[in-house]
C-alpha atoms as a PDB file:
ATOM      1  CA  UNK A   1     -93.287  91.098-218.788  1.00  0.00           C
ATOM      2  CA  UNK A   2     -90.053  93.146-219.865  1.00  0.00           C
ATOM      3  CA  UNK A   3     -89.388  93.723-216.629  1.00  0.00           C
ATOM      4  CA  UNK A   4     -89.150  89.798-215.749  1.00  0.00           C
ATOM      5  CA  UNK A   5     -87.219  89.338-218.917  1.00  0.00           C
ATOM      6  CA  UNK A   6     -84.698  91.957-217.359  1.00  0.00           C
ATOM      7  CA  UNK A   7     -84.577  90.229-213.836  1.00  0.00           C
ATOM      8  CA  UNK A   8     -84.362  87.103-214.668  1.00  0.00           C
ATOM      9  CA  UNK A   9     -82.163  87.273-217.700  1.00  0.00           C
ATOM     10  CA  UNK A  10     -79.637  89.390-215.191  1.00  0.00           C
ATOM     11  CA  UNK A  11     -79.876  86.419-213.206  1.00  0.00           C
ATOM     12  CA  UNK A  12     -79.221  84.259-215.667  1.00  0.00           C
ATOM     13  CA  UNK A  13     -76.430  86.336-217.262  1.00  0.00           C
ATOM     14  CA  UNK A  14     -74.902  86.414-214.075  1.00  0.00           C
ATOM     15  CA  UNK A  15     -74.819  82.462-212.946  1.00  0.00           C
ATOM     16  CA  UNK A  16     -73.190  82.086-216.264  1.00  0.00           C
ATOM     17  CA  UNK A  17     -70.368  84.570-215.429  1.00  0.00           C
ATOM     18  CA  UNK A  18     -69.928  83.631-211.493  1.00  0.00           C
ATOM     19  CA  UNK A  19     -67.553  80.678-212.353  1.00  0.00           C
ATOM     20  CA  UNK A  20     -65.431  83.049-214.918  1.00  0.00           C
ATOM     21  CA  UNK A  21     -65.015  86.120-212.507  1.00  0.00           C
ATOM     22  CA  UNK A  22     -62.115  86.472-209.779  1.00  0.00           C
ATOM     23  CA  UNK A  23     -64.103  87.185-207.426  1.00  0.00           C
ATOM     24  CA  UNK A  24     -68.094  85.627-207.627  1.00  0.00           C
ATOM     25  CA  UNK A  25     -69.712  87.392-204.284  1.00  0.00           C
ATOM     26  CA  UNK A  26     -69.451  91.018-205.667  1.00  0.00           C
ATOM     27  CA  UNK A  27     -70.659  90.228-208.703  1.00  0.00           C
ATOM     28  CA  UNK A  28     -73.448  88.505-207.613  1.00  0.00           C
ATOM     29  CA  UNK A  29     -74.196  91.225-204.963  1.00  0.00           C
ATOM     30  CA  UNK A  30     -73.881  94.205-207.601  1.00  0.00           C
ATOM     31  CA  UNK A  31     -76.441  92.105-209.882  1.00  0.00           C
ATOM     32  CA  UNK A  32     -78.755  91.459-207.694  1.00  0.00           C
ATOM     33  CA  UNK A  33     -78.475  95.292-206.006  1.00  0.00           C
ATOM     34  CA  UNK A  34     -79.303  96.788-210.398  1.00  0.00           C
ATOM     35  CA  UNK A  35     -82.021  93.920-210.534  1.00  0.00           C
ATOM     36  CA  UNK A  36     -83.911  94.279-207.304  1.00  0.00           C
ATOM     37  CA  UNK A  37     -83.720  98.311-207.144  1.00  0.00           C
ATOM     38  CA  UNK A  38     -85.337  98.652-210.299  1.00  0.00           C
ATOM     39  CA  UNK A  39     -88.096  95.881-210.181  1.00  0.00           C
ATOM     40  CA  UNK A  40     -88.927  97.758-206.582  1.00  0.00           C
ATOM     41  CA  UNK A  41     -88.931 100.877-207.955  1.00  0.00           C
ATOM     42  CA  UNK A  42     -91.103 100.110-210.716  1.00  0.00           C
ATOM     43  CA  UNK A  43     -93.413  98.003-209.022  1.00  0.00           C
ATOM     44  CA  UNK A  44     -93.638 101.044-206.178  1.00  0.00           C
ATOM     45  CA  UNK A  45     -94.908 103.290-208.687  1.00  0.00           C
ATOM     46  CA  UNK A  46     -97.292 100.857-210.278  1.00  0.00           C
ATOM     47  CA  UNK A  47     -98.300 100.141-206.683  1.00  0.00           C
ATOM     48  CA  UNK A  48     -98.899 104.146-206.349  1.00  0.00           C
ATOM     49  CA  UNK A  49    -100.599 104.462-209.611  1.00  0.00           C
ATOM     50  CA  UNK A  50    -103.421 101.931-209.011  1.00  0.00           C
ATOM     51  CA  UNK A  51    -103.355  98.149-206.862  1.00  0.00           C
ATOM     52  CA  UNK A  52    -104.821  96.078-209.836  1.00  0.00           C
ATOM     53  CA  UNK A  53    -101.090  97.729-211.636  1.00  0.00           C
ATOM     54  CA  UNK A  54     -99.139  95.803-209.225  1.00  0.00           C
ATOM     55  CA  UNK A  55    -100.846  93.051-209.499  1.00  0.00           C
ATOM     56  CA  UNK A  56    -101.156  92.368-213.100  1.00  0.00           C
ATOM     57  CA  UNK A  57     -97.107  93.401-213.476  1.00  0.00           C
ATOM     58  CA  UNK A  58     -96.842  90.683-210.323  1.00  0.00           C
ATOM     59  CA  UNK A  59     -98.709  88.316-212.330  1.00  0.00           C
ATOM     60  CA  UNK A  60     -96.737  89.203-215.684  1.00  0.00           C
ATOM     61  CA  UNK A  61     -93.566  89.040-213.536  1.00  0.00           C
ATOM     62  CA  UNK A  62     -93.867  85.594-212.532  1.00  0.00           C
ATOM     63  CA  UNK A  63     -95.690  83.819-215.892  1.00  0.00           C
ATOM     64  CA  UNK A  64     -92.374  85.067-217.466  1.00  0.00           C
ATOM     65  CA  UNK A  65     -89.822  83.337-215.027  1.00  0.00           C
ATOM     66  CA  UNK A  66     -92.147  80.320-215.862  1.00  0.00           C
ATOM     67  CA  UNK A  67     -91.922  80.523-219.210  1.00  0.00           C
ATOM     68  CA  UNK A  68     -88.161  81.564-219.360  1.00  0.00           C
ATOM     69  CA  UNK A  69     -87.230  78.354-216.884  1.00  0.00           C
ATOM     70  CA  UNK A  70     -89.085  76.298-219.184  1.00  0.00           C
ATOM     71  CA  UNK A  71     -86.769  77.574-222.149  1.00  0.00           C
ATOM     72  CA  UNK A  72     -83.481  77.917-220.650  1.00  0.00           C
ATOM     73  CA  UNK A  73     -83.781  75.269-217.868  1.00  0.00           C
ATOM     74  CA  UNK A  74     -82.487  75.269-214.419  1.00  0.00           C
ATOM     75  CA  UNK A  75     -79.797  77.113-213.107  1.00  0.00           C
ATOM     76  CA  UNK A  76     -77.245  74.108-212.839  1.00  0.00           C
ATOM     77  CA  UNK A  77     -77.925  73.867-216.797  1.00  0.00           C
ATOM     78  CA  UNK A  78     -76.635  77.485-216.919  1.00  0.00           C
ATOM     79  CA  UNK A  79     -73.396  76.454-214.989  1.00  0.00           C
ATOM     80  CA  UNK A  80     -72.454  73.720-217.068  1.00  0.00           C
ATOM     81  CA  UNK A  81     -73.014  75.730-220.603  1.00  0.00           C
END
């Protein structure tokens, strides 16, 4: 579940800050280059480790973006905090 937490509060950290940056597309591409390396790195090892690893931190992964869309909203709410 930490690992959601970190993915998807980078993404939500950086849809807050694309609209105060000079310039939105590298910051965007940098975030999502940090996020998706290490959620693929970590899930590769869990996937190395054992199947039913990947599958429960899959699992985990996505009950957390559930649970964080249902506390912080959508992502137009982010742009207009």
């Amino acid at each position: 579940m930490a690992l959601g937490f970190f993915y998807f509060g980078g993404l939500w950290l950086t849809i807050r800050k694309v609209t105060k940056q000079g310039y939105p597309p590298l910051l965007v591409l940098i975030s999502f280059l940090i996020r998706m390396a290490l959620v693929m790195g970590v899930f590769y090892v869990l996937l190395t480790q054992h199947w039913a690893y990947m599958i429960t931190a899959l699992a985990s992964f996505l009950i957390i973006r559930q649970h964080l869309l249902a506390k912080w909203g959508t992502p137009e709410r982010a742009l207009s905090n």
